[in-house]
Each structure stands twice: as C-alpha cells, then as structure tokens.
N, C-alpha and C. Protein backbone atom coordinates (compact mmCIF):
# COMPACT_ATOMS: atom_id res chain seq x y z
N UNK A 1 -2.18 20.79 19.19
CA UNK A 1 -1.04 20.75 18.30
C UNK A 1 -1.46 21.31 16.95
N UNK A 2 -0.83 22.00 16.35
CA UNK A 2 -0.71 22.57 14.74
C UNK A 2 -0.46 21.95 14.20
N UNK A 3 -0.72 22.08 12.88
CA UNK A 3 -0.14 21.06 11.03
C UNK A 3 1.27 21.14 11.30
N UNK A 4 1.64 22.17 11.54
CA UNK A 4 3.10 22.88 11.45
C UNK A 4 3.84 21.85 12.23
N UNK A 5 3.53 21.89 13.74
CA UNK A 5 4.14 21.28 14.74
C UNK A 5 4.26 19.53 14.25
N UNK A 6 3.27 19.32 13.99
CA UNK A 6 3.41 17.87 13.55
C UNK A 6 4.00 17.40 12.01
N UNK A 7 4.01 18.29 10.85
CA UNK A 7 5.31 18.34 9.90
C UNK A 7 6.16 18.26 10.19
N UNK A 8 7.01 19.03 11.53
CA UNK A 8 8.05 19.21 12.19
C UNK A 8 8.73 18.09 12.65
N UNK A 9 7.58 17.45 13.25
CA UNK A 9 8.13 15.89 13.91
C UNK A 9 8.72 15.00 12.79
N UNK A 10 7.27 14.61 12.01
CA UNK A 10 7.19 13.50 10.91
C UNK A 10 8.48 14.27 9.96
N UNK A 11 9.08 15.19 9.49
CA UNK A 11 9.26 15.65 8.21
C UNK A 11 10.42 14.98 7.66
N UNK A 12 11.57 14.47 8.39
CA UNK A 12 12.35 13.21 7.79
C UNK A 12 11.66 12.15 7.57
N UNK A 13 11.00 11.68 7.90
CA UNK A 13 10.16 10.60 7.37
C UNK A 13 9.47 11.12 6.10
N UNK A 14 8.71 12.11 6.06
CA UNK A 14 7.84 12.22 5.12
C UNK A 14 8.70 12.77 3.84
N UNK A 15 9.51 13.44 4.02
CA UNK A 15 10.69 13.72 2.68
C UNK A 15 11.32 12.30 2.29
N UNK A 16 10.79 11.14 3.44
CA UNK A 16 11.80 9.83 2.75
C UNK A 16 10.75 9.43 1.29
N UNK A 17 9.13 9.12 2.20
CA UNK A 17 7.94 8.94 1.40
C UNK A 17 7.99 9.47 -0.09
N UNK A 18 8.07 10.99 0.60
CA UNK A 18 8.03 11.72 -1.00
C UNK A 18 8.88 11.21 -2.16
N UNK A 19 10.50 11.28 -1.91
CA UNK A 19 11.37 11.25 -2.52
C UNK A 19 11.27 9.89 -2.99
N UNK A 20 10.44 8.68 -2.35
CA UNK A 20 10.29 7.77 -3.12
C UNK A 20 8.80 7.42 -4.26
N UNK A 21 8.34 8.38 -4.13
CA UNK A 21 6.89 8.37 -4.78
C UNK A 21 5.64 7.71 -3.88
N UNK A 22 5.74 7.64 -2.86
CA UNK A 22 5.21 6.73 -1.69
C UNK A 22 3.96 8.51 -1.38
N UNK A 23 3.28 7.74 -1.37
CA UNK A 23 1.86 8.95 -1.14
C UNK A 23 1.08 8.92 0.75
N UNK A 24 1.04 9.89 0.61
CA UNK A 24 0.27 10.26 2.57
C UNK A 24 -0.83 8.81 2.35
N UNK A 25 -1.85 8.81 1.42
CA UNK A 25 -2.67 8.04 1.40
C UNK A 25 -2.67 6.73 1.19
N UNK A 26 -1.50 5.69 1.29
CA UNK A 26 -0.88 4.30 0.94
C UNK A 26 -1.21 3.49 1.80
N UNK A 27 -1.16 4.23 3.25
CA UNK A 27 -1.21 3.89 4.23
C UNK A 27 -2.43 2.97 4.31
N UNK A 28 -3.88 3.44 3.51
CA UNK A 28 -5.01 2.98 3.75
C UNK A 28 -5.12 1.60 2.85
N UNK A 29 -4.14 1.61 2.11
CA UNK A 29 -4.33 -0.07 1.48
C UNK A 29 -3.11 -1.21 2.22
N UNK A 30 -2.55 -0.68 3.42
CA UNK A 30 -1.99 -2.11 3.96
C UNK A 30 -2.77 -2.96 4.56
N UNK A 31 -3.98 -2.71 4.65
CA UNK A 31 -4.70 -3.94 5.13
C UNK A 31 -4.95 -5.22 4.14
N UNK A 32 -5.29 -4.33 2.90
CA UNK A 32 -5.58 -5.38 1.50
C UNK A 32 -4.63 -5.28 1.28
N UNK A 33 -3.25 -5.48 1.19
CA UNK A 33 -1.98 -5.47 0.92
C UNK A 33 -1.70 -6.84 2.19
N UNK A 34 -1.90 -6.79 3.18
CA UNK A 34 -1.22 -7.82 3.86
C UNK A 34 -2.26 -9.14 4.14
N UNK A 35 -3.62 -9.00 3.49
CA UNK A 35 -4.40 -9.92 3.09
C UNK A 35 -3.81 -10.66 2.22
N UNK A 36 -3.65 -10.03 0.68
CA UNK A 36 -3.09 -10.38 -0.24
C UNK A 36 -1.73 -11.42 0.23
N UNK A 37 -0.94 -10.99 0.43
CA UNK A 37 0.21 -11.42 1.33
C UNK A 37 -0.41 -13.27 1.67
N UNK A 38 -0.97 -12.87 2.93
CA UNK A 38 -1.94 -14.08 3.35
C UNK A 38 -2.24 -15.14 2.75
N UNK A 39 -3.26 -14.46 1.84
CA UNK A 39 -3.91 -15.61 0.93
C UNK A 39 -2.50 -16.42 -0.21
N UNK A 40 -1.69 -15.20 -0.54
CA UNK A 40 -0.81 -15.93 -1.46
C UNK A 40 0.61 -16.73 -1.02
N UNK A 41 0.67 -16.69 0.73
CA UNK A 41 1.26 -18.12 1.17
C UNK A 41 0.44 -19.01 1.70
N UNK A 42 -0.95 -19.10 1.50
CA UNK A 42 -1.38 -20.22 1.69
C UNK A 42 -1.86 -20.83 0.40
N UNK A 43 -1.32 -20.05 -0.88
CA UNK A 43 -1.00 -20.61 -2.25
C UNK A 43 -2.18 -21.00 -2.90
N UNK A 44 -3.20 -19.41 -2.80
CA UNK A 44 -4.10 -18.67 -3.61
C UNK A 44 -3.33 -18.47 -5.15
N UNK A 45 -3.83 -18.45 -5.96
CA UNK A 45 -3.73 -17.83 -7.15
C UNK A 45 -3.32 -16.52 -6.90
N UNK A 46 -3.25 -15.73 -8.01
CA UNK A 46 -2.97 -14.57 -7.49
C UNK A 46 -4.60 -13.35 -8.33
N UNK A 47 -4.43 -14.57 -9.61
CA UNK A 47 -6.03 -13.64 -10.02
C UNK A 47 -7.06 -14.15 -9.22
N UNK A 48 -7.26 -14.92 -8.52
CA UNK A 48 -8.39 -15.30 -7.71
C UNK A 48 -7.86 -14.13 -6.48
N UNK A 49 -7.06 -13.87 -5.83
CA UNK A 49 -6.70 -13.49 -4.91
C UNK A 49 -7.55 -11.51 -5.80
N UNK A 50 -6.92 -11.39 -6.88
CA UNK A 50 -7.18 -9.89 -6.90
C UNK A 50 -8.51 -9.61 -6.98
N UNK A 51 -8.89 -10.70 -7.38
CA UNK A 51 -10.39 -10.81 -7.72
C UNK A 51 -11.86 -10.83 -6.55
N UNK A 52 -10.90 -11.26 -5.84
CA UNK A 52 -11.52 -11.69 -3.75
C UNK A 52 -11.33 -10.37 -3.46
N UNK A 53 -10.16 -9.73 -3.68
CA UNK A 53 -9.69 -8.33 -2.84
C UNK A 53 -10.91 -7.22 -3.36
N UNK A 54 -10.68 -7.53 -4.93
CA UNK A 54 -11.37 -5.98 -5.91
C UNK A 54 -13.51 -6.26 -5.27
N UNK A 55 -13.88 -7.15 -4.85
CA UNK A 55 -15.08 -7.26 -4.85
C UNK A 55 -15.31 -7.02 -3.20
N UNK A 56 -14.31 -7.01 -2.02
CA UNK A 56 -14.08 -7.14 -0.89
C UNK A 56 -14.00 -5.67 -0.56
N UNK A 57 -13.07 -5.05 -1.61
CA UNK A 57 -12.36 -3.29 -1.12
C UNK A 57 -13.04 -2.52 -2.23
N UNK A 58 -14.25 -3.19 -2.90
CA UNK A 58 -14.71 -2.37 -3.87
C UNK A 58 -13.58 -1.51 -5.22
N UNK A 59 -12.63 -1.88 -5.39
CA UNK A 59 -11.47 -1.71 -6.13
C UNK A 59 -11.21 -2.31 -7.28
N UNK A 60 -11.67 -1.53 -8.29
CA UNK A 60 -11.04 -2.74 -9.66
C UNK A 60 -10.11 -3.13 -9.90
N UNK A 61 -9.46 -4.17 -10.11
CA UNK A 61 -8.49 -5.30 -10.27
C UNK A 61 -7.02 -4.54 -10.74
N UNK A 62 -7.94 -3.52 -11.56
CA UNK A 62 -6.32 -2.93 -11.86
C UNK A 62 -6.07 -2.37 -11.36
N UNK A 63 -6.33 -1.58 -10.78
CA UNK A 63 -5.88 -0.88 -9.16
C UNK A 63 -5.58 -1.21 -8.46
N UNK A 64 -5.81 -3.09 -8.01
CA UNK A 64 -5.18 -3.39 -7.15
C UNK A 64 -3.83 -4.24 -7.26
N UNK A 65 -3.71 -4.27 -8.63
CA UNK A 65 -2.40 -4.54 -9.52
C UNK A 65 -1.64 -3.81 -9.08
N UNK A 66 -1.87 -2.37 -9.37
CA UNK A 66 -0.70 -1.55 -9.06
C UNK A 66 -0.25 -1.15 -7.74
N UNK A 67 -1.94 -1.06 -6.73
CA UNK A 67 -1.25 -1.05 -5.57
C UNK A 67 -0.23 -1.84 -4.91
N UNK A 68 -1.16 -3.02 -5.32
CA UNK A 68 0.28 -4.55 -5.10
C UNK A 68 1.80 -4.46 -5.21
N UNK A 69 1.58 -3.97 -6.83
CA UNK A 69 3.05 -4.20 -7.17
C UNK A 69 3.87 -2.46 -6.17
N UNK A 70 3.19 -1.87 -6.59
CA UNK A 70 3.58 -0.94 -5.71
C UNK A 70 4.30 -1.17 -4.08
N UNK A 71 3.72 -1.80 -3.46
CA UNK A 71 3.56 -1.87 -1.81
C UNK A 71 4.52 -3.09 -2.02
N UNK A 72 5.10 -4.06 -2.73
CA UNK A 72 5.97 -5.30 -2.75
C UNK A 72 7.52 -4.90 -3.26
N UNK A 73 7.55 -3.48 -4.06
CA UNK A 73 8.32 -3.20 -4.66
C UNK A 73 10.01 -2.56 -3.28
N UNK A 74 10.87 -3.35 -3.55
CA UNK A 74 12.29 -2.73 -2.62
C UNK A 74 11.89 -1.30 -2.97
N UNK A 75 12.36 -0.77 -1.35
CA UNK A 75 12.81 0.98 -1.28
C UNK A 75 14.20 0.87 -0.66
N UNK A 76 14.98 1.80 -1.93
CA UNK A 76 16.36 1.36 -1.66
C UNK A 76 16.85 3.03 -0.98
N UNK A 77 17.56 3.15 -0.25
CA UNK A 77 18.03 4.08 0.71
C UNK A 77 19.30 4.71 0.33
C-alpha cells in the first residue's frame, strides 16, 4: 500500500483531527492520558498524579498539563 492510498482511506477523519488542532502524534499520550483518568477516580490529587506521570513518561509537568487539558477538552462537531 502507498502514503497516498492510505490518506485516501483515513482523509475524513484526518481533516476532522486537523480542523480541530488535534495532531497525527496525540495518539502516543492516551496511555498517560487514561492513567491519569485512573488514578484521578480513585481520588489521587491531581499534582501528585502529574507528578507520578512526569517522572513515569519522562515529561515535565507542564507538558503534561497541557496534554491533559488538551485530551479532556469537548470536540464539538
């Protein structure tokens, strides 16, 4: 299969991504994204929680601020 051929498939999807600021590479923080999740209904803190994540995913805290708020934030259609 080609780049081409497989743009072709994905490309309503990926014009949804774009058009919302949503990046190809996001994908790789839903794991620490649904950790996070985890720990904070079993009613973690949330700076202890970023603080577990940033030393876990090698990620400084503020990065994982934004990924957070990022990945929690409504995508409205």
């Amino acid at each position: 299969m080609k780049v081409k051929e497989l743009i072709k498939i994905g490309k309503e999807i990926m014009k949804m991504l774009h058009e919302r600021g949503i990046k190809m590479e996001d994908y790789q923080h839903l794991p620490m994204v649904e950790e996070f999740d985890i720990m904070k209904n079993m009613g973690e803190k949330t700076t202890y929680i970023i603080a577990h994540l940033s030393e876990k995913y090698g990620i400084c805290e503020r990065k994982i601020y934004k990924i957070i708020g990022k990945m929690i934030m409504d995508c409205t259609f």
